[in-house]
N, C-alpha and C. Protein backbone atom coordinates (compact mmCIF):
# COMPACT_ATOMS: atom_id res chain seq x y z
N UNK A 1 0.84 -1.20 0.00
CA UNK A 1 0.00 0.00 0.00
C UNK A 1 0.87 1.25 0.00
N UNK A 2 0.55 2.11 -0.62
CA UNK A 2 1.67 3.42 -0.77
C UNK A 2 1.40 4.48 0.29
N UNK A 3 1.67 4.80 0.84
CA UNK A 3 1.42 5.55 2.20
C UNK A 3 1.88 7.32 1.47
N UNK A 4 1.49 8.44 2.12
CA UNK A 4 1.77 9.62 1.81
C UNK A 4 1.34 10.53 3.42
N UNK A 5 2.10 11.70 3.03
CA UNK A 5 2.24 12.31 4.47
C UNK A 5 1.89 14.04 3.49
N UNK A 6 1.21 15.25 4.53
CA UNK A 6 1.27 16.52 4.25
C UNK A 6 2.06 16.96 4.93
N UNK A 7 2.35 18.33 3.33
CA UNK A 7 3.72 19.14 4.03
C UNK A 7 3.20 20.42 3.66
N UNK A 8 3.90 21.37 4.69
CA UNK A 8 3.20 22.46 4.50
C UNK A 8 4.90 23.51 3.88
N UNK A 9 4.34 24.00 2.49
CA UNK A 9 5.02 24.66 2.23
C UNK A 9 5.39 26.11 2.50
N UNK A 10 5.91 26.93 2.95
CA UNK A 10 6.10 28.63 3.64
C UNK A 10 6.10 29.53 2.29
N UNK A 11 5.70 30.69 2.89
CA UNK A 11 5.20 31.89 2.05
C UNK A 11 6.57 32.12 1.43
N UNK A 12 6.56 32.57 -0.03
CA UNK A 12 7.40 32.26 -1.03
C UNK A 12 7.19 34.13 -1.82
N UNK A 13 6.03 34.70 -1.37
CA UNK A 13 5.63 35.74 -2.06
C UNK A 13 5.63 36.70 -0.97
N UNK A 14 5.74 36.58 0.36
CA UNK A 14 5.67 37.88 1.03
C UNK A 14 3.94 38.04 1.63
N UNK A 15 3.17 37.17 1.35
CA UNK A 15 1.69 37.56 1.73
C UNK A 15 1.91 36.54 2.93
N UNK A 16 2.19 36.34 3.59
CA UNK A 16 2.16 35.62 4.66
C UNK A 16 1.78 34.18 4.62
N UNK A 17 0.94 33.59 3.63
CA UNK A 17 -0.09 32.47 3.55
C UNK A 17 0.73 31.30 3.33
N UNK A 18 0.46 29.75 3.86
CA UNK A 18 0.93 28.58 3.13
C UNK A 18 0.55 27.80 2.59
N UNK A 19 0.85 26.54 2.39
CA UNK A 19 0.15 26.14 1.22
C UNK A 19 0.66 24.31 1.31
N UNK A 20 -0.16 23.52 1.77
CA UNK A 20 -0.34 22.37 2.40
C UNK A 20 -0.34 21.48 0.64
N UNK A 21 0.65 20.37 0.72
CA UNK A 21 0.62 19.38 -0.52
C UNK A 21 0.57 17.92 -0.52
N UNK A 22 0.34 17.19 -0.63
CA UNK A 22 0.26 15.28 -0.29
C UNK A 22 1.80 14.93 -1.07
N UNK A 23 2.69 14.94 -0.14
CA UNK A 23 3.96 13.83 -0.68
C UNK A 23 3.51 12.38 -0.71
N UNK A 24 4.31 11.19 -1.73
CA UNK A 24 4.41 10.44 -2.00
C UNK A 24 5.49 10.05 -0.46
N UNK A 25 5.28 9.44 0.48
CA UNK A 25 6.32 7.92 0.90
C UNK A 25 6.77 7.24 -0.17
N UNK A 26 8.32 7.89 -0.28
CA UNK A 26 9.08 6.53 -1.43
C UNK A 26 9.66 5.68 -0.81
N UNK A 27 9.31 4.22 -0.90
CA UNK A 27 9.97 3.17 -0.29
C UNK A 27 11.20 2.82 -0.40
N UNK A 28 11.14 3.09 -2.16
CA UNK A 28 12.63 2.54 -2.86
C UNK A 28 12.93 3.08 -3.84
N UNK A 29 14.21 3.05 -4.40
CA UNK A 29 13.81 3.17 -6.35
C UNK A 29 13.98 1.48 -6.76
N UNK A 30 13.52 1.64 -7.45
CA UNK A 30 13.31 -0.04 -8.78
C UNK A 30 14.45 0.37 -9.46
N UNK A 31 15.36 -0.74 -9.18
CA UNK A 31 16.31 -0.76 -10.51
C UNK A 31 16.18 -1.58 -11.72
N UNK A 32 17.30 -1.17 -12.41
CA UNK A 32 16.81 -2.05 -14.11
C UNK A 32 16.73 -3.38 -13.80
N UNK A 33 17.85 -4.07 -12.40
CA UNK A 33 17.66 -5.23 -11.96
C UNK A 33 16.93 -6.17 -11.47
N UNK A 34 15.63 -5.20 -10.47
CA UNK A 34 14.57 -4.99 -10.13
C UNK A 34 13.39 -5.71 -11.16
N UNK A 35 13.69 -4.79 -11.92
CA UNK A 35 12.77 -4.60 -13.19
C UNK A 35 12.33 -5.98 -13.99
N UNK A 36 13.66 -6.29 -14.34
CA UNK A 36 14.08 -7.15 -14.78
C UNK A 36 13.48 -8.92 -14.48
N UNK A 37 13.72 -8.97 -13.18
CA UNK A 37 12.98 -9.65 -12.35
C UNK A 37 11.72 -10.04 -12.61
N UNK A 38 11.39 -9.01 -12.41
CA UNK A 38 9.68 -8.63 -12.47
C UNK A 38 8.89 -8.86 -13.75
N UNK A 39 9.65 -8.87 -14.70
CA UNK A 39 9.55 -9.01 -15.87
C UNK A 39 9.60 -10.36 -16.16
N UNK A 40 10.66 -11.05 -15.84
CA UNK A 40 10.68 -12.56 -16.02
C UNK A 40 9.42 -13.06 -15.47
N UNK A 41 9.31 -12.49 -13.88
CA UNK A 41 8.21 -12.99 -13.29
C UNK A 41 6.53 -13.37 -13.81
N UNK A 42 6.52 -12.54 -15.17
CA UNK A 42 5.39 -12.16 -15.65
C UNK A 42 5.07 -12.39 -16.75
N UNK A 43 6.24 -13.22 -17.30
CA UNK A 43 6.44 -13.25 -19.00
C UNK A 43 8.02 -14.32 -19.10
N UNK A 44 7.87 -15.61 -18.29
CA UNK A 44 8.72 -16.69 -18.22
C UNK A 44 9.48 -17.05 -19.26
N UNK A 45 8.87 -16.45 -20.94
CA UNK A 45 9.06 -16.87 -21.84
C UNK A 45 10.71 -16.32 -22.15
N UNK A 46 11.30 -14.96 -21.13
CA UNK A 46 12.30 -14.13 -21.45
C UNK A 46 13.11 -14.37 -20.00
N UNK A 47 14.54 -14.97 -21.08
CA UNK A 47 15.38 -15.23 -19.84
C UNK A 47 16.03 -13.61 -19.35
N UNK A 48 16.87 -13.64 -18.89
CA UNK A 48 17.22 -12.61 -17.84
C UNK A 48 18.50 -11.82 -18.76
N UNK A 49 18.88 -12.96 -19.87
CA UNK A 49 19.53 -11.89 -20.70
C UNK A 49 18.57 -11.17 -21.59
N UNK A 50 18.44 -11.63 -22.05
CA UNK A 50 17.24 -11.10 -23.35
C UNK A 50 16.02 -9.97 -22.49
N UNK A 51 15.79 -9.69 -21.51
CA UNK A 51 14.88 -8.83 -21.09
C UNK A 51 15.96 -7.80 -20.56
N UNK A 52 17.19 -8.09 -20.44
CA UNK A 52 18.74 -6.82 -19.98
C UNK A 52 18.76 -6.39 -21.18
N UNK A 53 19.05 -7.18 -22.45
CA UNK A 53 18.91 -6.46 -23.98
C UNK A 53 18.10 -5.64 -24.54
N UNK A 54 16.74 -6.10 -23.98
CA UNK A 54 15.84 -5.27 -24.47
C UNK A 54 15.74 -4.00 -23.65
N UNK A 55 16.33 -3.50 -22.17
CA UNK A 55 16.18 -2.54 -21.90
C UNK A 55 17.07 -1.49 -22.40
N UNK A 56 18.40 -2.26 -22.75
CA UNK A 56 19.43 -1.64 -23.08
C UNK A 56 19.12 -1.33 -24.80
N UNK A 57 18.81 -1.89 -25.65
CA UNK A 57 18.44 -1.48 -26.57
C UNK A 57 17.36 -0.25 -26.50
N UNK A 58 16.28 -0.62 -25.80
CA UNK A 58 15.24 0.28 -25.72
C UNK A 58 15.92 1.89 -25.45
N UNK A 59 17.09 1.63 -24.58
CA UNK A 59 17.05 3.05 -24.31
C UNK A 59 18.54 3.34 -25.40
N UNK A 60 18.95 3.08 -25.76
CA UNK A 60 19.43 3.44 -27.34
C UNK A 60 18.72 3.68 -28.11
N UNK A 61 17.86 3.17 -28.81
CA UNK A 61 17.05 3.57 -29.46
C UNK A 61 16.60 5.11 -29.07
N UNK A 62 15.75 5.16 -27.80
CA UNK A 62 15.50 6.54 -27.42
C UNK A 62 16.21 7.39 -27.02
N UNK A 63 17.49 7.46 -26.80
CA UNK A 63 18.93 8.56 -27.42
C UNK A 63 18.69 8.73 -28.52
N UNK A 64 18.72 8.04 -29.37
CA UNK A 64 18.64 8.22 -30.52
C UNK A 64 17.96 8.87 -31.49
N UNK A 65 16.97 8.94 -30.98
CA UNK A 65 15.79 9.41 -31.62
C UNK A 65 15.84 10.52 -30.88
N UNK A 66 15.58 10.84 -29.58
CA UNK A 66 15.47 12.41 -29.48
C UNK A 66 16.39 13.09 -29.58
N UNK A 67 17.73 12.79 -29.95
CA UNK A 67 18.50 13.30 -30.07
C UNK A 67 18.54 13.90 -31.41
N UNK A 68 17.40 13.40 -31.99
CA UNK A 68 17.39 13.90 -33.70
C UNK A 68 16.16 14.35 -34.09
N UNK A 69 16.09 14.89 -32.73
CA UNK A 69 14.90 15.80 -33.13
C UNK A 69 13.57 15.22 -32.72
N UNK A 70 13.09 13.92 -32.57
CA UNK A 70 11.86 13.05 -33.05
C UNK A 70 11.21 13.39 -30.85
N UNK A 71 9.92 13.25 -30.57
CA UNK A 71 9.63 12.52 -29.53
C UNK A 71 9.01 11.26 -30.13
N UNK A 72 9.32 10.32 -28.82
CA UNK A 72 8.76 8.96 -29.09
C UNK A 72 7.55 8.41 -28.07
N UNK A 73 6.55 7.98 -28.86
CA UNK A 73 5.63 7.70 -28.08
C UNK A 73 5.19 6.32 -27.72
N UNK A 74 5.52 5.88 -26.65
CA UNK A 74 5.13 4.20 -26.75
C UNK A 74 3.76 3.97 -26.08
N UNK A 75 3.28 2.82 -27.01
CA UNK A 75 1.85 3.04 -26.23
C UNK A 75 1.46 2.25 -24.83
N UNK A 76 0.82 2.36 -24.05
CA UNK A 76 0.53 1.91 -23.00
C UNK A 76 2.15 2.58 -21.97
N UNK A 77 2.69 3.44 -22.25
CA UNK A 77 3.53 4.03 -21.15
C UNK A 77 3.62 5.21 -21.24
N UNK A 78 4.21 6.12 -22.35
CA UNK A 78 4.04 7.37 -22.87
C UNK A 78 4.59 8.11 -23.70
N UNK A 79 4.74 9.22 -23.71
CA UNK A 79 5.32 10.03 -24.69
C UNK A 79 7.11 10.67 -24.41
N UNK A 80 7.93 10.65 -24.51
CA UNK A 80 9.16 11.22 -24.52
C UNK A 80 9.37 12.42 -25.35
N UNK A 81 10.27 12.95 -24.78
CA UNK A 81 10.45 14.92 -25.55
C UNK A 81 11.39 14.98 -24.96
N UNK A 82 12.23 16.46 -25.68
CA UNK A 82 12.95 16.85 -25.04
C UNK A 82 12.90 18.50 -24.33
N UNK A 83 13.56 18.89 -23.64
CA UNK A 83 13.08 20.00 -23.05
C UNK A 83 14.69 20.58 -23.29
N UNK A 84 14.41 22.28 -24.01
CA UNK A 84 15.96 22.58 -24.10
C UNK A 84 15.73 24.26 -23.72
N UNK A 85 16.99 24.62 -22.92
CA UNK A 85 17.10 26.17 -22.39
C UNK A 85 18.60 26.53 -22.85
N UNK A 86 18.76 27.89 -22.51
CA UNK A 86 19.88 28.43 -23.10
C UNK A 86 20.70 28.31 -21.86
N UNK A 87 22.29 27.84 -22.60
CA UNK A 87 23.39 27.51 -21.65
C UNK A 87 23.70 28.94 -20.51
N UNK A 88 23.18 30.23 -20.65
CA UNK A 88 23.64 31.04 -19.74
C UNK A 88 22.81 31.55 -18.45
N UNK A 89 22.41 32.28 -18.09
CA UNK A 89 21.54 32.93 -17.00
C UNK A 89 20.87 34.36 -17.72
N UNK A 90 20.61 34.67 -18.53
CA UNK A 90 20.18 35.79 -19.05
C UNK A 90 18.83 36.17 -19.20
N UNK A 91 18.13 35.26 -18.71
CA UNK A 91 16.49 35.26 -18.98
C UNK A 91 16.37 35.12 -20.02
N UNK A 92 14.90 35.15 -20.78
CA UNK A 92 14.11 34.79 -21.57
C UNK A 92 12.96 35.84 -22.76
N UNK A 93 13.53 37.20 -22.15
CA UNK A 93 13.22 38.50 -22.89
C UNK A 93 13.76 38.51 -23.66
N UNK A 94 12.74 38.99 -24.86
CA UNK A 94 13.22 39.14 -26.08
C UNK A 94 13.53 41.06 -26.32
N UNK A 95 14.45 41.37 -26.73
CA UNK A 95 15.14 42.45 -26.84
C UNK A 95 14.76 43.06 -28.67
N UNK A 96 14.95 44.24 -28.81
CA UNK A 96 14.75 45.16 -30.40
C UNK A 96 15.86 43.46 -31.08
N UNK A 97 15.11 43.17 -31.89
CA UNK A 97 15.13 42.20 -32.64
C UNK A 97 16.76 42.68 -33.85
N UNK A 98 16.47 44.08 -33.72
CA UNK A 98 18.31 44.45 -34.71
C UNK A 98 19.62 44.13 -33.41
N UNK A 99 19.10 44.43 -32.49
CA UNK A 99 20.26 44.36 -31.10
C UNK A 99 20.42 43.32 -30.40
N UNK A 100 19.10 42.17 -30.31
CA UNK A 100 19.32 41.13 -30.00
C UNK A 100 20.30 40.53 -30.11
N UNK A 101 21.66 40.54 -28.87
CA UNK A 101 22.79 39.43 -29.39
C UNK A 101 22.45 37.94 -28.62
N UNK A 102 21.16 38.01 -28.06
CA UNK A 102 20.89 36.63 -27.70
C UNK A 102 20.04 35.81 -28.59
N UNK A 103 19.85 36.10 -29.82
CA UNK A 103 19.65 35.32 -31.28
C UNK A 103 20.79 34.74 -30.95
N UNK A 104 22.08 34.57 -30.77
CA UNK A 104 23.54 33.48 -30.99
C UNK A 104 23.62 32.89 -29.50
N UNK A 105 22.86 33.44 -28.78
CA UNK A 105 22.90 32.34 -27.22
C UNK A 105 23.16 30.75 -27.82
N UNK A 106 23.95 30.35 -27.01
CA UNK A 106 24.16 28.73 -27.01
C UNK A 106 23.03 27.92 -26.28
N UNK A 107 22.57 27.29 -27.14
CA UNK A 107 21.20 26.00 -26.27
C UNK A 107 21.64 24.90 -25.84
N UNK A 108 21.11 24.03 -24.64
CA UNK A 108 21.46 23.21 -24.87
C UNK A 108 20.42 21.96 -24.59
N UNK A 109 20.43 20.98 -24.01
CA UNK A 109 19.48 19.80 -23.79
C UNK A 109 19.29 19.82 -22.19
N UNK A 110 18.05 20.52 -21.43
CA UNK A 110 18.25 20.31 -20.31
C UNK A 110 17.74 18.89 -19.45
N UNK A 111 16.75 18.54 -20.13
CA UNK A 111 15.93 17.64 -19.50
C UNK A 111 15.41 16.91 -20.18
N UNK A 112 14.73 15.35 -20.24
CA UNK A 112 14.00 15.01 -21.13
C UNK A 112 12.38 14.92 -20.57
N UNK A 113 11.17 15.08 -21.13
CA UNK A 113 10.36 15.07 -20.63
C UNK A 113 9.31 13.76 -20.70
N UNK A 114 8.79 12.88 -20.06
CA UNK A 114 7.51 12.36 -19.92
C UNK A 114 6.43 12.75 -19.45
N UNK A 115 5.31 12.21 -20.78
CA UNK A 115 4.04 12.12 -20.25
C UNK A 115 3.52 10.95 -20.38
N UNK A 116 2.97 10.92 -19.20
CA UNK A 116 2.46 9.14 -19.02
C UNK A 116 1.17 9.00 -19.87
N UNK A 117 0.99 7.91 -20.60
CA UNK A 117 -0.28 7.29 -21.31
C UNK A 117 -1.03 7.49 -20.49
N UNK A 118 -2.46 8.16 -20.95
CA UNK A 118 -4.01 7.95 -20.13
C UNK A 118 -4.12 7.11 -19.38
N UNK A 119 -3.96 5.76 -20.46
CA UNK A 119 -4.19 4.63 -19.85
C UNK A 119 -3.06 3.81 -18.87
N UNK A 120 -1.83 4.21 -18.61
CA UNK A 120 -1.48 3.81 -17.55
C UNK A 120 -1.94 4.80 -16.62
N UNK A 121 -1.68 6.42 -16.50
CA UNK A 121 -2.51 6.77 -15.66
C UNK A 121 -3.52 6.31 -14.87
N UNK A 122 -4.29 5.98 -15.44
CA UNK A 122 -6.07 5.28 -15.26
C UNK A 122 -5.52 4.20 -14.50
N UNK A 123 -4.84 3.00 -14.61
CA UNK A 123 -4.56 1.79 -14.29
C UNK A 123 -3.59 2.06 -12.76
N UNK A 124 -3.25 2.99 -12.77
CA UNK A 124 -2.02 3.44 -11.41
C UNK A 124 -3.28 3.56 -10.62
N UNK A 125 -3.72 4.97 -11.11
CA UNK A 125 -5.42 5.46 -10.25
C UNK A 125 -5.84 3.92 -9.41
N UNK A 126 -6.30 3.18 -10.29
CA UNK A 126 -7.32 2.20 -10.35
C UNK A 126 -6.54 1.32 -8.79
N UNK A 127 -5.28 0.71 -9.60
CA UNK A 127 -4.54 0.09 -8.48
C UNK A 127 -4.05 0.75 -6.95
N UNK A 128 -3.84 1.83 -7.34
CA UNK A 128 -3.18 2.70 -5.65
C UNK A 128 -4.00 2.64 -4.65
N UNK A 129 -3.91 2.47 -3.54
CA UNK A 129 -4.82 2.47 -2.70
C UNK A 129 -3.43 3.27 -1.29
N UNK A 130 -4.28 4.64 -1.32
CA UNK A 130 -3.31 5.74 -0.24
C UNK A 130 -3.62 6.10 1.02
N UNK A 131 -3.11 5.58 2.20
CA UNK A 131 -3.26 5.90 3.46
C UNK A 131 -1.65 6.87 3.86
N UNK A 132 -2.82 7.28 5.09
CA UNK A 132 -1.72 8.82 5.65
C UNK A 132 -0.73 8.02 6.74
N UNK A 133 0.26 8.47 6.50
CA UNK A 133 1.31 7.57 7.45
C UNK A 133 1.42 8.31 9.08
N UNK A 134 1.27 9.67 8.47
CA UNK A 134 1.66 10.78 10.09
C UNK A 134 0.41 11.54 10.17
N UNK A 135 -0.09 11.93 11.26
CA UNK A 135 -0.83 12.95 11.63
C UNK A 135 -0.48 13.98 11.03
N UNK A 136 -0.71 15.44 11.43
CA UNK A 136 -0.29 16.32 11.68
C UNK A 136 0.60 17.04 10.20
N UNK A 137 0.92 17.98 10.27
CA UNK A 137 1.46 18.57 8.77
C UNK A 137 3.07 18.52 8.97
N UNK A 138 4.21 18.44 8.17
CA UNK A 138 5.47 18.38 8.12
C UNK A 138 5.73 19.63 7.57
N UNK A 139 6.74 20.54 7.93
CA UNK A 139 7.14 21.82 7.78
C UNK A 139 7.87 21.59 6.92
N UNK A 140 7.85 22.72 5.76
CA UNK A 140 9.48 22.93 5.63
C UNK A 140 9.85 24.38 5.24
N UNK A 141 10.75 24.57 6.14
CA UNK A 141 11.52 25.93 6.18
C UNK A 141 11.75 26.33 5.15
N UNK A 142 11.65 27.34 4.67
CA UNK A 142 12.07 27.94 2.84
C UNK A 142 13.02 28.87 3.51
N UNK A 143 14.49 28.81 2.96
CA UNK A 143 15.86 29.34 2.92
C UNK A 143 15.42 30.42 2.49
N UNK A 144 15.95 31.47 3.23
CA UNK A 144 15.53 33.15 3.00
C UNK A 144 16.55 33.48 2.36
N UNK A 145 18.18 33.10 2.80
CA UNK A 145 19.34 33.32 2.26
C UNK A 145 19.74 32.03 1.64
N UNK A 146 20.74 32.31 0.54
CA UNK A 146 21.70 31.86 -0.41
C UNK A 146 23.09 31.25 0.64
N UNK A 147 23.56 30.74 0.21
CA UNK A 147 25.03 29.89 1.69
C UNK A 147 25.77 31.02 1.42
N UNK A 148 26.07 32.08 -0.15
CA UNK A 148 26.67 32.79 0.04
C UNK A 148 26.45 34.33 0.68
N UNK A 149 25.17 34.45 0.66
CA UNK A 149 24.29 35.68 1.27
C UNK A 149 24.89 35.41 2.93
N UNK A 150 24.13 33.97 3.38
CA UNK A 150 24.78 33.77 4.72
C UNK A 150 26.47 34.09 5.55
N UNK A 151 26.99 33.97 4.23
CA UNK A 151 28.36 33.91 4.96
C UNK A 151 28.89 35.20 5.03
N UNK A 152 28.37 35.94 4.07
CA UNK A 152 28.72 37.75 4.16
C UNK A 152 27.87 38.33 5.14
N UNK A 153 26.40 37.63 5.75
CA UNK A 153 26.20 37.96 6.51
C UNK A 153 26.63 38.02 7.57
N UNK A 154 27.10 36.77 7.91
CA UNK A 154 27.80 36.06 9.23
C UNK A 154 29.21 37.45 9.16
N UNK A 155 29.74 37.21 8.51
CA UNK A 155 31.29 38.37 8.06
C UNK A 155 30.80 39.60 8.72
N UNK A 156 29.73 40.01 8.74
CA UNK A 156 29.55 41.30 9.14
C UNK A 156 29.09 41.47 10.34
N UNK A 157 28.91 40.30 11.02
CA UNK A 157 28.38 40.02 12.36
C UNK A 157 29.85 40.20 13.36
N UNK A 158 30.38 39.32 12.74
CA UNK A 158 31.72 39.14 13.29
C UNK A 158 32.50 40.33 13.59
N UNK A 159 32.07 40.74 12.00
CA UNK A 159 33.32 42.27 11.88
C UNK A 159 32.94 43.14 13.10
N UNK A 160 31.31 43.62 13.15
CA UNK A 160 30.70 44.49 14.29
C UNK A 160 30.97 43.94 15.39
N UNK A 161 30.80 42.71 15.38
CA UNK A 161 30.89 41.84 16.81
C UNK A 161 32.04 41.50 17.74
N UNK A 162 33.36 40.89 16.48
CA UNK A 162 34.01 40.35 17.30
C UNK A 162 34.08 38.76 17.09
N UNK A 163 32.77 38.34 17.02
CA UNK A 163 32.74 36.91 17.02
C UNK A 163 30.80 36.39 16.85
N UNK A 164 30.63 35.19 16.59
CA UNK A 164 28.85 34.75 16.41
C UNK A 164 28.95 33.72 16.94
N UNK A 165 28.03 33.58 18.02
CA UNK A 165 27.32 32.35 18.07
C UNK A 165 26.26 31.54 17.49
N UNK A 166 25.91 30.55 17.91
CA UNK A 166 25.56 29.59 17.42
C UNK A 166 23.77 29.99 17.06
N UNK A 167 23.31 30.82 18.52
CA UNK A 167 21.64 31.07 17.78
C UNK A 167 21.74 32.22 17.33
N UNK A 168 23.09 33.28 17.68
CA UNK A 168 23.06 34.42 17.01
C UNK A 168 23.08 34.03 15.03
N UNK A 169 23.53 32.76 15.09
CA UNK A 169 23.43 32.82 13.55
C UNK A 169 22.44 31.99 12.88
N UNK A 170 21.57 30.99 13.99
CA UNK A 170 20.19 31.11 13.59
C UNK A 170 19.44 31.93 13.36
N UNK A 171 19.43 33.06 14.34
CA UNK A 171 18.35 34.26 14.23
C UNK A 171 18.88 35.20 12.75
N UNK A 172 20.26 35.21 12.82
CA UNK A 172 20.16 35.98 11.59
C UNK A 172 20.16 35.73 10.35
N UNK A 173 20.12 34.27 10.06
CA UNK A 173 20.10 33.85 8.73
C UNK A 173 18.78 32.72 8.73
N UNK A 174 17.35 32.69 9.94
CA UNK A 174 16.62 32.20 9.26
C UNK A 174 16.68 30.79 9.44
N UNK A 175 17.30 30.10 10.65
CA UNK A 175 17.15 28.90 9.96
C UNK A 175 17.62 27.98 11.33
N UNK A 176 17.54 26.91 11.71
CA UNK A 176 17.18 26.41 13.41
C UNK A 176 18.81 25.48 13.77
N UNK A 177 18.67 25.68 14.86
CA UNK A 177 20.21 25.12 15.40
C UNK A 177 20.95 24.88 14.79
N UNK A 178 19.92 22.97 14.02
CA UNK A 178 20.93 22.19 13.77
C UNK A 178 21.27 22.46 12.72
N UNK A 179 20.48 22.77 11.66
CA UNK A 179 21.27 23.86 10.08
C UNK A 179 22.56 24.76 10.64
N UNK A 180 21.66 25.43 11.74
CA UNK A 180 23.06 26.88 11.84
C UNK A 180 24.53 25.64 12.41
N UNK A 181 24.36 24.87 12.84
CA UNK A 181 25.63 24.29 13.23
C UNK A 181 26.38 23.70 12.34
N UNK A 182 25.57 22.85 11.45
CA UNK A 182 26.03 22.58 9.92
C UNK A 182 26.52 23.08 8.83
N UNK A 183 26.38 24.70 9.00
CA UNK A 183 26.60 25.90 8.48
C UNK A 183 27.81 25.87 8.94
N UNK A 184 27.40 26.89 10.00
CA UNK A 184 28.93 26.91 10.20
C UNK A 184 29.99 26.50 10.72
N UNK A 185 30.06 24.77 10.71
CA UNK A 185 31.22 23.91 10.99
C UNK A 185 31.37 24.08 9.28
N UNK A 186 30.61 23.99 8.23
CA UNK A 186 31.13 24.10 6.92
C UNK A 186 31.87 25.17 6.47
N UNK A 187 31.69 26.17 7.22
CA UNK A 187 32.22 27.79 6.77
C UNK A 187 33.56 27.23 7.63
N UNK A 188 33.78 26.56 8.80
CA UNK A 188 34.73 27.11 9.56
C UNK A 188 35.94 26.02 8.70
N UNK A 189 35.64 24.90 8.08
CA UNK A 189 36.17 24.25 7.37
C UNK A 189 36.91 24.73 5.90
N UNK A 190 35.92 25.55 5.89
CA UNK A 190 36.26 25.71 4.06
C UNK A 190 37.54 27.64 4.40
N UNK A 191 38.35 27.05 4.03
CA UNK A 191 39.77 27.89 4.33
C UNK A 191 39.29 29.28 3.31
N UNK A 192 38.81 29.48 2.61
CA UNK A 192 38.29 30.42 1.81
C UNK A 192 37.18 31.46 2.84
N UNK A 193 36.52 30.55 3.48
CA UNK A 193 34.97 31.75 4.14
C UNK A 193 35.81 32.88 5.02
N UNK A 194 37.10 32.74 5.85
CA UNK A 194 37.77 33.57 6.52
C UNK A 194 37.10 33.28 7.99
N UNK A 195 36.30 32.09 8.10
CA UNK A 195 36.04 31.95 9.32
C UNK A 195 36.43 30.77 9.90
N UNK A 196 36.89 30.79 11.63
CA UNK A 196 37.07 29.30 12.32
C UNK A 196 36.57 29.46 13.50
N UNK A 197 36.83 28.71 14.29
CA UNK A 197 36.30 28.71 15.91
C UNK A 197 37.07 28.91 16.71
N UNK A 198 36.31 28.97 17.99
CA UNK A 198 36.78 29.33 19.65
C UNK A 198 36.62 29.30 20.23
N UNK A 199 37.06 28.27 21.66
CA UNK A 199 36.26 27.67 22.75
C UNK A 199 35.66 26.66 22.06
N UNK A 200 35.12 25.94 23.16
CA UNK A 200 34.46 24.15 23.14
C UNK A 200 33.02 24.48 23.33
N UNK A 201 32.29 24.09 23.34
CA UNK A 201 31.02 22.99 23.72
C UNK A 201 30.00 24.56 23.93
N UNK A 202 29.52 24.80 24.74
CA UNK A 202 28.68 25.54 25.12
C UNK A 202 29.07 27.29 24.65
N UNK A 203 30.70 27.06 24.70
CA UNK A 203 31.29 28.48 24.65
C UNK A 203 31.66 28.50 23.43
N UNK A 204 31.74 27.68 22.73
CA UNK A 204 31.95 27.91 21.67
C UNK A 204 31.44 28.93 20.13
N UNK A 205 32.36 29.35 19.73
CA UNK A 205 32.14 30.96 18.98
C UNK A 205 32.94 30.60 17.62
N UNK A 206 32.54 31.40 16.55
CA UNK A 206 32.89 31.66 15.62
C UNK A 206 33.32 33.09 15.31
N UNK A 207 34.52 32.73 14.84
CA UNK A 207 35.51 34.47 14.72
C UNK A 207 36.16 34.47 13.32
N UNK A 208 36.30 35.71 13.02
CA UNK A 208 37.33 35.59 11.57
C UNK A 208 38.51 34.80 12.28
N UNK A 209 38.96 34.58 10.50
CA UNK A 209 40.14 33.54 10.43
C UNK A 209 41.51 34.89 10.26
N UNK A 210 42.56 34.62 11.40
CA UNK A 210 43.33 35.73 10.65
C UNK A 210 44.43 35.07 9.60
N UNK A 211 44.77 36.00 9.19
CA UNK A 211 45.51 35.76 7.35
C UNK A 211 46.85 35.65 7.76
């Protein structure tokens, strides 16, 4: 039986409001080995090489083909595409069409896309049967800062300060103990952030690194 739990996602726009979604409980992933198995299990007629061939062919074939342009549609599973964006960060505005120098932007292949057949759709529907595993809603914190926003923040704490502790750099970057401790044992590690520690256990502080 596939079990699923709600999570409540945090305000993303500034209006205060959230916004509650049904996750999937994933048990596992299925491998091709998996698969494979399962396949014999169901269709005896295909030994265990010949159903490895056919996956491995199958997905040659579909390199192949979208790679030349084609989507492929198989029936009873779905449709394949490809999904392609431009290699830089420049957005997606189109500019006076004489000045446009992002007409020569480089593209590339970001993703490939599926859409599942109706009819497996319908048949998943039909078979799933979904109970709630947890009470209650599961949080999750939405990162206000960037790791690098954080660490220039932290830099300037220090600089005014002297030194940060441990909820002083929860409170200022947004985010609960055990993150802020994970933080910054990673900052105090990485010889580049300009930060390390001081004192043990309870007293323990974070100070610039001197040069």
């Amino acid at each position: 039986m596939a079990k699923y739990y709600l999570q409540e996602m945090g305000d993303m726009n500034g209006n205060g409001k959230t916004k509650v979604f049904p996750k999937l409980m994933v048990y596992s992933q299925i491998s091709q080995e998996d698969f494979i198995k399962s396949i014999r299990s169901r269709a005896g007629i295909f030994s265990e090489g010949v159903a490895e061939g056919l996956f491995i062919t199958m997905a040659e074939c579909l390199t192949d083909w979208l790679s030349e342009g084609h989507t492929v549609k198989i029936e009873g599973l779905g449709t394949f595409s490809l999904s392609l964006g431009f290699t830089d960060d420049k957005g997606n505005e189109m500019e006076d069409e004489l000045t446009d120098k992002r007409r020569i932007r480089k593209v590339e292949v970001r993703s490939v896309n599926f859409k599942p057949d109706p009819e497996l759709l319908k048949e998943v529907q039909q078979k799933t049967t979904l109970e709630r595993e947890m009470t209650g809603v599961k949080r999750v914190r939405i990162q206000k800062f960037s790791m690098e926003e954080k660490l220039q923040r932290t830099l300037d704490k220090i600089e005014h300060q002297g030194f940060i502790t441990l909820q002083q750099y929860a409170n200022l970057n947004n985010v609960n103990r055990s993150a802020a401790s994970i933080e910054l044992n990673a900052f105090a590690k990485d010889p580049s952030s300009g930060i390390t520690t001081m004192g043990q256990a309870s007293h323990k502080v974070w100070v610039k690194k001197e040069k």
